[in-house]
PDB file of N, CA and C in Angstrom:
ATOM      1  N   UNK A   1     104.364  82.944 108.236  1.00  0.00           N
ATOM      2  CA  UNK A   1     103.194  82.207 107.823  1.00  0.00           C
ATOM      3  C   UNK A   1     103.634  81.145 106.822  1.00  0.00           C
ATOM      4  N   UNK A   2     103.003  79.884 107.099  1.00  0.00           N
ATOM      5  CA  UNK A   2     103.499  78.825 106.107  1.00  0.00           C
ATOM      6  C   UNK A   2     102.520  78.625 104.969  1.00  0.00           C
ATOM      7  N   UNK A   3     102.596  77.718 104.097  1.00  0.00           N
ATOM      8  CA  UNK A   3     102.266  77.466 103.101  1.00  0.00           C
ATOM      9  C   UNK A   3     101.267  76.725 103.522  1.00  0.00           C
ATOM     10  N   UNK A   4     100.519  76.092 104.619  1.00  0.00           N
ATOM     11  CA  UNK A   4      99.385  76.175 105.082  1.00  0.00           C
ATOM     12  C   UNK A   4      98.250  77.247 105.623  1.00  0.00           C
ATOM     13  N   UNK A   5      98.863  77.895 105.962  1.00  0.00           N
ATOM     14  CA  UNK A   5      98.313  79.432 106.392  1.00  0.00           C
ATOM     15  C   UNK A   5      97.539  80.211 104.851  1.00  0.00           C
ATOM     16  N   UNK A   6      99.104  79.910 103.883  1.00  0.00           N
ATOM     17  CA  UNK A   6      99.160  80.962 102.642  1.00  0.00           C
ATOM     18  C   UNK A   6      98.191  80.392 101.700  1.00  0.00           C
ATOM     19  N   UNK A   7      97.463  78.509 102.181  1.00  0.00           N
ATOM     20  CA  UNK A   7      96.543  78.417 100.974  1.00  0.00           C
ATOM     21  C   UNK A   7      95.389  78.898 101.662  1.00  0.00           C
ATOM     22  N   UNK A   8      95.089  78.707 102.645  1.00  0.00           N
ATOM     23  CA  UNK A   8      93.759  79.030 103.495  1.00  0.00           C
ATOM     24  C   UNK A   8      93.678  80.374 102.942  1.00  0.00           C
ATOM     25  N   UNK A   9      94.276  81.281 103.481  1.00  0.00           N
ATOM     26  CA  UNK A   9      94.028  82.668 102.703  1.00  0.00           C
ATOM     27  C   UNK A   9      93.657  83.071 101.333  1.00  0.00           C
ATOM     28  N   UNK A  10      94.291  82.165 100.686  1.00  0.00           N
ATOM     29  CA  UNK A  10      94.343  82.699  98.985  1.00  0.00           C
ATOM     30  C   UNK A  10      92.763  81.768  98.833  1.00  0.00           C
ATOM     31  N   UNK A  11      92.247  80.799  99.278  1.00  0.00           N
ATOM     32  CA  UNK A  11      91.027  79.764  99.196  1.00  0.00           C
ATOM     33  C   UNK A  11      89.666  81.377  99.616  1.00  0.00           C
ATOM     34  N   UNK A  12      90.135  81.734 100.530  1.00  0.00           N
ATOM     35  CA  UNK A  12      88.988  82.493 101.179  1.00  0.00           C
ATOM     36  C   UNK A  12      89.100  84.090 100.586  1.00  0.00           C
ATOM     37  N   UNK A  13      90.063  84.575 100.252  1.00  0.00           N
ATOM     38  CA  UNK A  13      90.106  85.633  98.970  1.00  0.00           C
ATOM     39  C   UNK A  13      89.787  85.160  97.755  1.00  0.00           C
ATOM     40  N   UNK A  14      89.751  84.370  97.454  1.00  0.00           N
ATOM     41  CA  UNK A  14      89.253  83.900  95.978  1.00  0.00           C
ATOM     42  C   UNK A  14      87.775  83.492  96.484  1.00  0.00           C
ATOM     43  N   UNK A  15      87.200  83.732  97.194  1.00  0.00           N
ATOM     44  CA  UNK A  15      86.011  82.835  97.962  1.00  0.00           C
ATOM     45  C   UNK A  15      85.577  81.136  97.748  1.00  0.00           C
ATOM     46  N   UNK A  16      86.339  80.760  97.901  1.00  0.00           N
ATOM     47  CA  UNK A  16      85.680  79.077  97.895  1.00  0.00           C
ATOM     48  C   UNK A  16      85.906  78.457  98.960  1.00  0.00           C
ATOM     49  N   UNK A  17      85.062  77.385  99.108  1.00  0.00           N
ATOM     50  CA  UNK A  17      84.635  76.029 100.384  1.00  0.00           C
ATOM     51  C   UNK A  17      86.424  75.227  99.628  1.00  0.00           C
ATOM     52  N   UNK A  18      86.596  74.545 100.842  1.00  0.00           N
ATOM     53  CA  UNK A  18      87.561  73.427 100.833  1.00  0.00           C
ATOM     54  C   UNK A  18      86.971  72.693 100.160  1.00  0.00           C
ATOM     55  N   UNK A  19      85.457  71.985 100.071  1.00  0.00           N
ATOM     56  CA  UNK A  19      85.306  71.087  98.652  1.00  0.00           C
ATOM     57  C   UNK A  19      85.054  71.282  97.701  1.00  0.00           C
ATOM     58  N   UNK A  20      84.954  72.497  97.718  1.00  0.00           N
ATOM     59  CA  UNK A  20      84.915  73.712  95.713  1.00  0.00           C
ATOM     60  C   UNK A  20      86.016  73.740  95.090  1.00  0.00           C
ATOM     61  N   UNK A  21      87.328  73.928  95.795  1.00  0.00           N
ATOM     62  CA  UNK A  21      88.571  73.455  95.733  1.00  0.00           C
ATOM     63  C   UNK A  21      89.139  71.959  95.508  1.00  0.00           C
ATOM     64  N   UNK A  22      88.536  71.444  96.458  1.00  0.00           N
ATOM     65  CA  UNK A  22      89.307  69.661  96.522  1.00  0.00           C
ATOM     66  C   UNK A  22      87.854  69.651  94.638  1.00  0.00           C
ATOM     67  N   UNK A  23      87.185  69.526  94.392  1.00  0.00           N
ATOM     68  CA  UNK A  23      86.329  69.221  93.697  1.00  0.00           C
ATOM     69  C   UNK A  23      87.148  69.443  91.999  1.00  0.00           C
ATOM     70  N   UNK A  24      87.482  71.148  92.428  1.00  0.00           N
ATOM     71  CA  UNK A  24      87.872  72.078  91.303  1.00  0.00           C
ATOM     72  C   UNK A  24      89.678  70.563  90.394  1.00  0.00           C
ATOM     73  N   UNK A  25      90.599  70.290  92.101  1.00  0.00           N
ATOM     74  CA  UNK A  25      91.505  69.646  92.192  1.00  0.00           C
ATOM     75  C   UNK A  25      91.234  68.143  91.479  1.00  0.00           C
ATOM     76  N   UNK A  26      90.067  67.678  91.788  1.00  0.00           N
ATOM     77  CA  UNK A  26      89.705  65.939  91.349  1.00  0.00           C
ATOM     78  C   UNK A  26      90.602  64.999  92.628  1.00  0.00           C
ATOM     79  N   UNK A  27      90.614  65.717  94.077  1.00  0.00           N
ATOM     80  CA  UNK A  27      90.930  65.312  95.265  1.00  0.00           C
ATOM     81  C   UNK A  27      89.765  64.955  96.351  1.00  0.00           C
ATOM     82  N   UNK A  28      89.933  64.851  97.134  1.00  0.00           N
ATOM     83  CA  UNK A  28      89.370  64.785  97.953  1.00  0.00           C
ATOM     84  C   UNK A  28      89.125  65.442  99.098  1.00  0.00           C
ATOM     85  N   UNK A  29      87.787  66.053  99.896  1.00  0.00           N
ATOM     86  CA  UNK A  29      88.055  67.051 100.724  1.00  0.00           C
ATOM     87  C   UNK A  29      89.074  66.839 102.382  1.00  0.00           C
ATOM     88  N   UNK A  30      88.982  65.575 102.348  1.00  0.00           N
ATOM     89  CA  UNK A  30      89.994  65.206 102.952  1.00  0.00           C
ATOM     90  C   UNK A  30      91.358  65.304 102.969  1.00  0.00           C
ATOM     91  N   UNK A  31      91.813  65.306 101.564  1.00  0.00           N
ATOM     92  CA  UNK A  31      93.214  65.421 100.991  1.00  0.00           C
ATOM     93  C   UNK A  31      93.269  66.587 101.292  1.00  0.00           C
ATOM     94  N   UNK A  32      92.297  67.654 100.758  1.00  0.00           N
ATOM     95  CA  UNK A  32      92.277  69.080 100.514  1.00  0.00           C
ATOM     96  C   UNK A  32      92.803  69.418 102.015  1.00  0.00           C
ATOM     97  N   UNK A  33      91.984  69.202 102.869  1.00  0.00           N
ATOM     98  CA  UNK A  33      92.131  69.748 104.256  1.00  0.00           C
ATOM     99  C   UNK A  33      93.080  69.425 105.000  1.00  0.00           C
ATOM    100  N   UNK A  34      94.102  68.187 104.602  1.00  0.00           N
ATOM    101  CA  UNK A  34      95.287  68.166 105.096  1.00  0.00           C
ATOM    102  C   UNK A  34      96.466  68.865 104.579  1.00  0.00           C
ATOM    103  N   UNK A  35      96.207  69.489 102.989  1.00  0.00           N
ATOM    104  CA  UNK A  35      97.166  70.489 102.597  1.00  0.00           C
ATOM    105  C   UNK A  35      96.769  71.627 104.086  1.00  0.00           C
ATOM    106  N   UNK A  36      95.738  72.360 103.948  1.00  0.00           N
ATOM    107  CA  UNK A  36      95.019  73.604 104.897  1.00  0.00           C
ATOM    108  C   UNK A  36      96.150  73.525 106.368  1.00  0.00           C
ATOM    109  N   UNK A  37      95.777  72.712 106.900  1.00  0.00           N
ATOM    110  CA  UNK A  37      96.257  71.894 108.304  1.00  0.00           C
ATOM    111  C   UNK A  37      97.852  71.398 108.475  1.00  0.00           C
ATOM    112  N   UNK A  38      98.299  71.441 107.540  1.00  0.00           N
ATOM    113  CA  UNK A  38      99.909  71.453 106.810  1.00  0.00           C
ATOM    114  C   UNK A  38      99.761  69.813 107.335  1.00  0.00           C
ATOM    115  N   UNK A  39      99.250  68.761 107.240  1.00  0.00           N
ATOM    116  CA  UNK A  39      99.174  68.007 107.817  1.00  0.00           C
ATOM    117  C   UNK A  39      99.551  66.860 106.346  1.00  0.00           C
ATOM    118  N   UNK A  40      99.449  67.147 105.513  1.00  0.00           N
ATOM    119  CA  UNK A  40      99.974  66.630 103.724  1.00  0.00           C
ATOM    120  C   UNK A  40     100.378  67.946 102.745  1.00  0.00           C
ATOM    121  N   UNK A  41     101.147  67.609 102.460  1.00  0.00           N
ATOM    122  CA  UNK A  41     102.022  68.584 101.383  1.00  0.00           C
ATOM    123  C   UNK A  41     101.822  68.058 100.089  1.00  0.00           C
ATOM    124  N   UNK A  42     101.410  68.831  99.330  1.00  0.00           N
ATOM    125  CA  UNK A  42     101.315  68.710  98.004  1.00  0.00           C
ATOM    126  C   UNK A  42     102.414  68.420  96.908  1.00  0.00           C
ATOM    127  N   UNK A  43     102.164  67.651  95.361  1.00  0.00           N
ATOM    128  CA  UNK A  43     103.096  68.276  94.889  1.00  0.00           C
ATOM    129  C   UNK A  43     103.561  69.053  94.424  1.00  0.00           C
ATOM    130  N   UNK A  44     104.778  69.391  93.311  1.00  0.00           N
ATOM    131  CA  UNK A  44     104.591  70.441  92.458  1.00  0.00           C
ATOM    132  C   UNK A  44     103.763  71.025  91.606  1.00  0.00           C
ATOM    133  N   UNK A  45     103.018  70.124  90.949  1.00  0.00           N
ATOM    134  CA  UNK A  45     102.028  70.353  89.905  1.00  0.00           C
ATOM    135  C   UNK A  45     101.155  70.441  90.592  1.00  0.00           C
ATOM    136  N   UNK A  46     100.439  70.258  91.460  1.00  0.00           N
ATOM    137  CA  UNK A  46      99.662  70.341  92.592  1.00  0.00           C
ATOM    138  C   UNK A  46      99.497  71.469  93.072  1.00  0.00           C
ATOM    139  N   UNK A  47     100.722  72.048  93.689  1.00  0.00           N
ATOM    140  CA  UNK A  47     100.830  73.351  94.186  1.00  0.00           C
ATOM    141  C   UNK A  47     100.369  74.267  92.875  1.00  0.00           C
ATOM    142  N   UNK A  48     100.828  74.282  91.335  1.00  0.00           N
ATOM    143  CA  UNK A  48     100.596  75.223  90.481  1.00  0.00           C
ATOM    144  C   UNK A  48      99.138  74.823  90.206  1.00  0.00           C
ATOM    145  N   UNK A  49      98.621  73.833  90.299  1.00  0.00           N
ATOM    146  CA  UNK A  49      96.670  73.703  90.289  1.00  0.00           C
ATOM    147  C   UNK A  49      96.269  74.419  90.809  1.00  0.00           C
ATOM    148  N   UNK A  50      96.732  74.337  92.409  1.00  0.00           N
ATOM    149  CA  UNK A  50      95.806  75.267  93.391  1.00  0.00           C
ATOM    150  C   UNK A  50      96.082  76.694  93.010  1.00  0.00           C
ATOM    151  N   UNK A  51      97.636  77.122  92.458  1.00  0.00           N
ATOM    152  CA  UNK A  51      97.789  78.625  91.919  1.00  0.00           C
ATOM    153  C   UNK A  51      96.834  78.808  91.203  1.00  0.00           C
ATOM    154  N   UNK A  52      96.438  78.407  89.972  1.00  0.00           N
ATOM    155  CA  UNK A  52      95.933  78.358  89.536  1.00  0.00           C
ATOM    156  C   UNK A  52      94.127  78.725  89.286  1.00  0.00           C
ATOM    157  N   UNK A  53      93.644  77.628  89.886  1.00  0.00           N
ATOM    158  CA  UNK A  53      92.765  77.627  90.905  1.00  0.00           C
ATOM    159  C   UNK A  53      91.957  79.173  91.623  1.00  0.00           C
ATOM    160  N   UNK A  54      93.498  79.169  92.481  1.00  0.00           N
ATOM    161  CA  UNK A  54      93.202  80.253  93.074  1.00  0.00           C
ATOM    162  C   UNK A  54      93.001  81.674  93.090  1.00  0.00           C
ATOM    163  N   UNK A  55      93.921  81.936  91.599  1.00  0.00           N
ATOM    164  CA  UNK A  55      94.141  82.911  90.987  1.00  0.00           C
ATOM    165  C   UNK A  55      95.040  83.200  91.948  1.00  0.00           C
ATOM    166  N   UNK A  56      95.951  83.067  92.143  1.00  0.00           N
ATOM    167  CA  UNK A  56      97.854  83.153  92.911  1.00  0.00           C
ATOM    168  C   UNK A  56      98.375  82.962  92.195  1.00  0.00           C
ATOM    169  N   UNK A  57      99.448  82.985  92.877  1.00  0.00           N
ATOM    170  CA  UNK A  57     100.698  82.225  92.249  1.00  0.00           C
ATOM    171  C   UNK A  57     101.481  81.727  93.438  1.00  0.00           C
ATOM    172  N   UNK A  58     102.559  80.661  92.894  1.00  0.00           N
ATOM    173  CA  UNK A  58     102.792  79.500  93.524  1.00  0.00           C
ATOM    174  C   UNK A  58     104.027  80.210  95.004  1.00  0.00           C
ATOM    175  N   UNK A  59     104.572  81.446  94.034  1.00  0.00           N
ATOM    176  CA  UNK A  59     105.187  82.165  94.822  1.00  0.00           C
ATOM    177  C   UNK A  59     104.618  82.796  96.157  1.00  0.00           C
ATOM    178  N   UNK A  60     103.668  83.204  95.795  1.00  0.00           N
ATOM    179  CA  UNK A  60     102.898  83.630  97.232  1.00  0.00           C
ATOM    180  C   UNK A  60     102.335  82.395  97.947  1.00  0.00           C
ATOM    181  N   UNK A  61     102.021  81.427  97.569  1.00  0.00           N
ATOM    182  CA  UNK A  61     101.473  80.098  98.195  1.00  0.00           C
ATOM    183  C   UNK A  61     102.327  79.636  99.016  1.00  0.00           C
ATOM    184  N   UNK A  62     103.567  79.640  98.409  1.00  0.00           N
ATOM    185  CA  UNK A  62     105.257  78.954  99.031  1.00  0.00           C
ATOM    186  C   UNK A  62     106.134  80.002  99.819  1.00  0.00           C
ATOM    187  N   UNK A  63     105.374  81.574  99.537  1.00  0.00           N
ATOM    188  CA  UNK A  63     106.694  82.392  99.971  1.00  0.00           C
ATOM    189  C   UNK A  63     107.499  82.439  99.755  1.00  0.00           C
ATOM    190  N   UNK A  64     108.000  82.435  98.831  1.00  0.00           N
ATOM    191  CA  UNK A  64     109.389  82.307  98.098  1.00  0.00           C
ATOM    192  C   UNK A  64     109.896  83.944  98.166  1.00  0.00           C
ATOM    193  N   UNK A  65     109.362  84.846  98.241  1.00  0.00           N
ATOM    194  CA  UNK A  65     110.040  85.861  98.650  1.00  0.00           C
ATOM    195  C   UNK A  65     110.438  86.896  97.152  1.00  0.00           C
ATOM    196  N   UNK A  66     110.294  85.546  95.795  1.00  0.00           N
ATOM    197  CA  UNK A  66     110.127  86.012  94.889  1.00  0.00           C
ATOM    198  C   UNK A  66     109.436  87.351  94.342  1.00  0.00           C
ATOM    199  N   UNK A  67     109.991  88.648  93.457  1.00  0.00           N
ATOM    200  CA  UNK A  67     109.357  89.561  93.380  1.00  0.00           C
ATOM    201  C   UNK A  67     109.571  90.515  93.985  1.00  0.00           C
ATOM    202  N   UNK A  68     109.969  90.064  95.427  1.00  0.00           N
ATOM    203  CA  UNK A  68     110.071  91.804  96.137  1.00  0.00           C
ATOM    204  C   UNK A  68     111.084  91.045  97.369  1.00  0.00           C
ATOM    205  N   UNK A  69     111.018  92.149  98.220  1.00  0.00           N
ATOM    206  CA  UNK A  69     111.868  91.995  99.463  1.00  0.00           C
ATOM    207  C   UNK A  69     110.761  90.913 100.097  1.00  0.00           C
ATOM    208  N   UNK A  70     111.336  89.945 101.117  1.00  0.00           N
ATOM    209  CA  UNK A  70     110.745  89.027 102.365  1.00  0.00           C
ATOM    210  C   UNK A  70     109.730  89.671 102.958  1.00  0.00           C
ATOM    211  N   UNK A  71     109.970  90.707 103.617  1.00  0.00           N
ATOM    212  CA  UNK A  71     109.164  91.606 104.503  1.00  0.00           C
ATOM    213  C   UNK A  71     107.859  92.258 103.652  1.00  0.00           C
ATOM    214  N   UNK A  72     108.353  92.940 102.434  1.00  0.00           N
ATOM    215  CA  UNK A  72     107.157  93.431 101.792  1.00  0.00           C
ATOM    216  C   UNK A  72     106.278  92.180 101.091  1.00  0.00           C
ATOM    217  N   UNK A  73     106.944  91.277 100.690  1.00  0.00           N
ATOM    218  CA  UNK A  73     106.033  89.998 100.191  1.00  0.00           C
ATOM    219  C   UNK A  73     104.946  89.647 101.441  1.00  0.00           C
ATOM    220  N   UNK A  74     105.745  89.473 102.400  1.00  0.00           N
ATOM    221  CA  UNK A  74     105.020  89.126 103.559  1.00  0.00           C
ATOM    222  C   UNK A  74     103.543  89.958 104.286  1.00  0.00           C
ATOM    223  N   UNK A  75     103.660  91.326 103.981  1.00  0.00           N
ATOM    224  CA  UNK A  75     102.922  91.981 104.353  1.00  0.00           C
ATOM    225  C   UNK A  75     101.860  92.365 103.363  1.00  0.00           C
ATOM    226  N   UNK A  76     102.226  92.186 102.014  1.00  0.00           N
ATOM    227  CA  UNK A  76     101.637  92.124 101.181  1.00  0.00           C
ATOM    228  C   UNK A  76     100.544  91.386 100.573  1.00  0.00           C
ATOM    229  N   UNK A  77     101.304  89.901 100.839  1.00  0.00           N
ATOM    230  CA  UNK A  77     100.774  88.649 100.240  1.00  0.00           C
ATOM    231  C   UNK A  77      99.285  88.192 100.359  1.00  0.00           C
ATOM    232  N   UNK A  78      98.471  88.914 101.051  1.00  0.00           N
ATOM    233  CA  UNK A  78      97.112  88.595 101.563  1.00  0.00           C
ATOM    234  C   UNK A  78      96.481  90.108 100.330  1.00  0.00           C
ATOM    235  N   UNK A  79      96.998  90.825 100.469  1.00  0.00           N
ATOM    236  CA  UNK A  79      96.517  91.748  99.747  1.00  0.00           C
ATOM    237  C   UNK A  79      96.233  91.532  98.059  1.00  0.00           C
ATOM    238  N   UNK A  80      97.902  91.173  97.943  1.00  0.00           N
ATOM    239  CA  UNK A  80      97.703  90.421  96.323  1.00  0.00           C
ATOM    240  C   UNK A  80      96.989  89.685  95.777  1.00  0.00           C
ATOM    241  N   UNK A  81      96.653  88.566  97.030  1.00  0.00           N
ATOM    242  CA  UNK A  81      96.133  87.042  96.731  1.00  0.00           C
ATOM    243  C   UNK A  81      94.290  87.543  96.264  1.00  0.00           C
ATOM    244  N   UNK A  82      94.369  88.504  97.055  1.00  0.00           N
ATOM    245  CA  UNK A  82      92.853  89.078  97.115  1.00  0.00           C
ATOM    246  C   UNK A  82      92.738  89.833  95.665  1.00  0.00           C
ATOM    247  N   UNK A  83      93.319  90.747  95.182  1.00  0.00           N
ATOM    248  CA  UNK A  83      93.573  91.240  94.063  1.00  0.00           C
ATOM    249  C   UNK A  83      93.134  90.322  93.052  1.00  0.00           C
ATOM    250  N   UNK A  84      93.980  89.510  92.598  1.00  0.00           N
ATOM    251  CA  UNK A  84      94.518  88.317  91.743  1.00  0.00           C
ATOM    252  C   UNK A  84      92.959  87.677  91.942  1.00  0.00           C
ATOM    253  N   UNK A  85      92.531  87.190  93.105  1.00  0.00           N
ATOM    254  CA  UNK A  85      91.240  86.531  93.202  1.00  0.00           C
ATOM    255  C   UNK A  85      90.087  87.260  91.825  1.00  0.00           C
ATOM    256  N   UNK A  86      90.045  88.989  92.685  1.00  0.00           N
ATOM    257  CA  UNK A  86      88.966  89.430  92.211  1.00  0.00           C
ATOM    258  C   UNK A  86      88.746  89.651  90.457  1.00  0.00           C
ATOM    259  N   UNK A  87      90.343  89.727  90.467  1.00  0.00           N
ATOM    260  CA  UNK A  87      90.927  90.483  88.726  1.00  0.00           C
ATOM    261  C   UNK A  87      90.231  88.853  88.249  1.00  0.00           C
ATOM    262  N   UNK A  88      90.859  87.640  88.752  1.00  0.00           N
ATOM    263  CA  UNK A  88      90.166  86.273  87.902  1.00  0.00           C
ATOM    264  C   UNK A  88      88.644  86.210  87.846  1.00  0.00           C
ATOM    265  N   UNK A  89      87.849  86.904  88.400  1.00  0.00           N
ATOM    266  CA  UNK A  89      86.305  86.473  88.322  1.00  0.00           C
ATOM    267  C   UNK A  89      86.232  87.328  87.826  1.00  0.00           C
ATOM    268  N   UNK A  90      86.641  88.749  87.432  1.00  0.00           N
ATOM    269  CA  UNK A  90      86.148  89.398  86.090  1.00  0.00           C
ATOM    270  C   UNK A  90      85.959  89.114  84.484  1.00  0.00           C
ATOM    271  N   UNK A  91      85.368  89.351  84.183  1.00  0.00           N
ATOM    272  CA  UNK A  91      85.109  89.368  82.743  1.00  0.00           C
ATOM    273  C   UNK A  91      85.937  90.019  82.081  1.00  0.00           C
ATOM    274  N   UNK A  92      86.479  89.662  80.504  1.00  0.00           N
ATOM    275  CA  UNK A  92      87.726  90.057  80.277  1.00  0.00           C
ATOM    276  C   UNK A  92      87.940  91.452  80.293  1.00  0.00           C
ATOM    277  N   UNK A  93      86.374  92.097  79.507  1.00  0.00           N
ATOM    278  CA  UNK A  93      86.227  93.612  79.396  1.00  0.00           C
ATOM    279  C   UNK A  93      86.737  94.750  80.850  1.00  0.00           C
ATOM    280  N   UNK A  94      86.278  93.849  82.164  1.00  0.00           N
ATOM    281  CA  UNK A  94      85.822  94.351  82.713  1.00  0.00           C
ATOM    282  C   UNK A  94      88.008  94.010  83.705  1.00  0.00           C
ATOM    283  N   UNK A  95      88.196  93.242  83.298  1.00  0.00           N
ATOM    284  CA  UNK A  95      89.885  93.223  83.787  1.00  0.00           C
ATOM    285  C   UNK A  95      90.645  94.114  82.827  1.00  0.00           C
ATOM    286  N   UNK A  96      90.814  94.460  81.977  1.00  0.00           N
ATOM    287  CA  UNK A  96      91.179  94.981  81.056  1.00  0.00           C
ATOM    288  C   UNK A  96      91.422  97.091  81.519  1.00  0.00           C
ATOM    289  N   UNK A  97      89.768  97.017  81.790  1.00  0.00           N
ATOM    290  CA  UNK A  97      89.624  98.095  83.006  1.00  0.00           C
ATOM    291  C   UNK A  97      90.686  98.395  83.841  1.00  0.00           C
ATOM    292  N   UNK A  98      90.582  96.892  84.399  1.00  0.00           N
ATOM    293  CA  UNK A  98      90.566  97.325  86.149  1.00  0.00           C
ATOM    294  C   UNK A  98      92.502  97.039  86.061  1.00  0.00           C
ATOM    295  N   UNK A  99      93.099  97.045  84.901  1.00  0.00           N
ATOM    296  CA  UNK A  99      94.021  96.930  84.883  1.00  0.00           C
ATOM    297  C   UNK A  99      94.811  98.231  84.149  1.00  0.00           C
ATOM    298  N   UNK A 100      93.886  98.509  83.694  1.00  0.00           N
ATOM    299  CA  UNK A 100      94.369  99.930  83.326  1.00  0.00           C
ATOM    300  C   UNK A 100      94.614 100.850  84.620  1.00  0.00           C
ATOM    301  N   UNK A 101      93.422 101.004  85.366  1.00  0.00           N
ATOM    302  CA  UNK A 101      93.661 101.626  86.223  1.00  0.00           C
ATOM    303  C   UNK A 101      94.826 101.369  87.597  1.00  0.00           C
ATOM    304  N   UNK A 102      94.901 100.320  87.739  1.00  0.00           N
ATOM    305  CA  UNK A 102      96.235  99.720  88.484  1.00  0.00           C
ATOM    306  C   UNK A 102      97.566 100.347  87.777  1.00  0.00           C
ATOM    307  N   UNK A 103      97.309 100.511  86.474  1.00  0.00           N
ATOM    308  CA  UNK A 103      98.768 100.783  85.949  1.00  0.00           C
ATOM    309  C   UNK A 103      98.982 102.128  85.936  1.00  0.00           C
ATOM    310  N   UNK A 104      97.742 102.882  86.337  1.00  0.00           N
ATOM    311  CA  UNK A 104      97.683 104.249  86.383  1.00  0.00           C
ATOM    312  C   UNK A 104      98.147 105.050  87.959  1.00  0.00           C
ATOM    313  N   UNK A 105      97.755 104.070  88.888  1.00  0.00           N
ATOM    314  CA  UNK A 105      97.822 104.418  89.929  1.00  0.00           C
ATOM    315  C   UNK A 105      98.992 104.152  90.262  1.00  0.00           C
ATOM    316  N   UNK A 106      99.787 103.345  89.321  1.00  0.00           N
ATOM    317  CA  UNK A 106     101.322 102.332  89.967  1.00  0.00           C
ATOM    318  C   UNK A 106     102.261 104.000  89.401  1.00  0.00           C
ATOM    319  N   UNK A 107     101.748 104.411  88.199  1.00  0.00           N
ATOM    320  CA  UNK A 107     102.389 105.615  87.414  1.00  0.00           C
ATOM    321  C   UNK A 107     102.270 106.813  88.667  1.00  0.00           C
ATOM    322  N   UNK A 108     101.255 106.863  89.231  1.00  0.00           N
ATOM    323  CA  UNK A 108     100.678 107.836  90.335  1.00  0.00           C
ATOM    324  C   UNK A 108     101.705 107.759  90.826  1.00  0.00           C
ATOM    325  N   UNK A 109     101.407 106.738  92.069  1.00  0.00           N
ATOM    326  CA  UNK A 109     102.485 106.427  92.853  1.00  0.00           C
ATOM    327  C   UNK A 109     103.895 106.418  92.686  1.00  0.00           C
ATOM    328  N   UNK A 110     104.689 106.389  91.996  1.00  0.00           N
ATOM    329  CA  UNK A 110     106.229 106.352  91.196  1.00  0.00           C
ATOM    330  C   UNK A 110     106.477 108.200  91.196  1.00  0.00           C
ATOM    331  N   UNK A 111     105.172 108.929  90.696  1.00  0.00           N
ATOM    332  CA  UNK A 111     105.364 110.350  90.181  1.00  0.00           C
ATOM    333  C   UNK A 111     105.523 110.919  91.931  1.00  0.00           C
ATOM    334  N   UNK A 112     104.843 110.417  92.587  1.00  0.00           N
ATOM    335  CA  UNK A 112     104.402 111.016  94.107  1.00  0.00           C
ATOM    336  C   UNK A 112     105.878 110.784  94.765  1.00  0.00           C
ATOM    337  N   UNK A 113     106.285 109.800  94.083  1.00  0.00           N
ATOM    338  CA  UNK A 113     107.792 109.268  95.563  1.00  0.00           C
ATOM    339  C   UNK A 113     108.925 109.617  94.875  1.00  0.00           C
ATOM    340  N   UNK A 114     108.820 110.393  94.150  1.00  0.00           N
ATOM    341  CA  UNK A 114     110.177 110.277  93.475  1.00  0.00           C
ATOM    342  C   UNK A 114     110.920 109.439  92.013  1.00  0.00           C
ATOM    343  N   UNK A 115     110.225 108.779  91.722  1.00  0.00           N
ATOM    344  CA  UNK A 115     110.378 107.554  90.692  1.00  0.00           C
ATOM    345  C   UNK A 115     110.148 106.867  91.266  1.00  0.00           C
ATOM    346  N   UNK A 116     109.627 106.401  92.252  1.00  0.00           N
ATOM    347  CA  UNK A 116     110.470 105.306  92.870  1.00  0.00           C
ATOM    348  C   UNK A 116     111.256 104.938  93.726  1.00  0.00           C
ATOM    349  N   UNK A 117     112.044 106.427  94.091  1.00  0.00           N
ATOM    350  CA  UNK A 117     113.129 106.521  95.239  1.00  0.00           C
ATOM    351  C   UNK A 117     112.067 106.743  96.503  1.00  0.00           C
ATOM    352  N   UNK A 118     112.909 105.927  97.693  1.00  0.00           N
ATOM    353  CA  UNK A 118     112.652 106.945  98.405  1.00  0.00           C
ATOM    354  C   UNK A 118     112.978 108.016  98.905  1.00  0.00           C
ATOM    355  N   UNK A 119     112.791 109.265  99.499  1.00  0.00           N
ATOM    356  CA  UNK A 119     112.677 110.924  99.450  1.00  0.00           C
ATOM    357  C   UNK A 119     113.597 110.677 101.171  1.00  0.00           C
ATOM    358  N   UNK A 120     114.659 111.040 100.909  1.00  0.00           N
ATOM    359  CA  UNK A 120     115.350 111.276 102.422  1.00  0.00           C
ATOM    360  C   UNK A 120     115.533 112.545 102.784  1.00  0.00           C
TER     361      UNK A 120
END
């Protein structure tokens, strides 16, 4: 999946219109929709707006693979983007929460597999 694919996704997990975005940007929905369409490439600072924006990061936008293995980024990356979306429209009280409990479940998970290993 390209970095056209990867903004469409992170746009519609964060829930916004292409001109809530191009608007949010000070672009145009035209401009906007040729990033979507891979049909114009953004720039750098550009790309970290829409991170931004989107509540992403530029790594999952670009795939950079950054963070984890290729394969698990990959399979992942729709999941996160959605995460990251919902954690940004919370209220601080209410992320603060929802981040506790992520860190509880990450502790879960680590105790369940071994540390961390996997169990052969």
């Amino acid at each position: 999946m390209g970095f056209a694919e990867q903004l469409k996704r992170a746009r519609l997990a964060a829930g916004y219109t292409q001109q809530q975005v191009a608007a949010a940007m000070g672009i145009t929905s035209s401009t906007y929709c040729g990033y979507e369409t891979g049909k114009r490439q953004p720039d750098v600072l550009k790309i970290k707006r829409l991170a931004d924006i989107l509540h992403t990061s530029g790594d999952i936008l670009l795939e950079t693979g950054l963070g984890g293995d290729a394969c698990g980024e990959r399979q992942s990356s729709a999941e996160i983007s959605e995460a990251i979306a919902i954690l940004g429209k919370m209220s601080p009280e209410m992320r603060k929460c929802a981040l506790a409990q992520l860190r509880a479940l990450g502790k879960l998970g680590k105790s369940l597999s071994g540390g961390g290993k996997a169990n052969k």
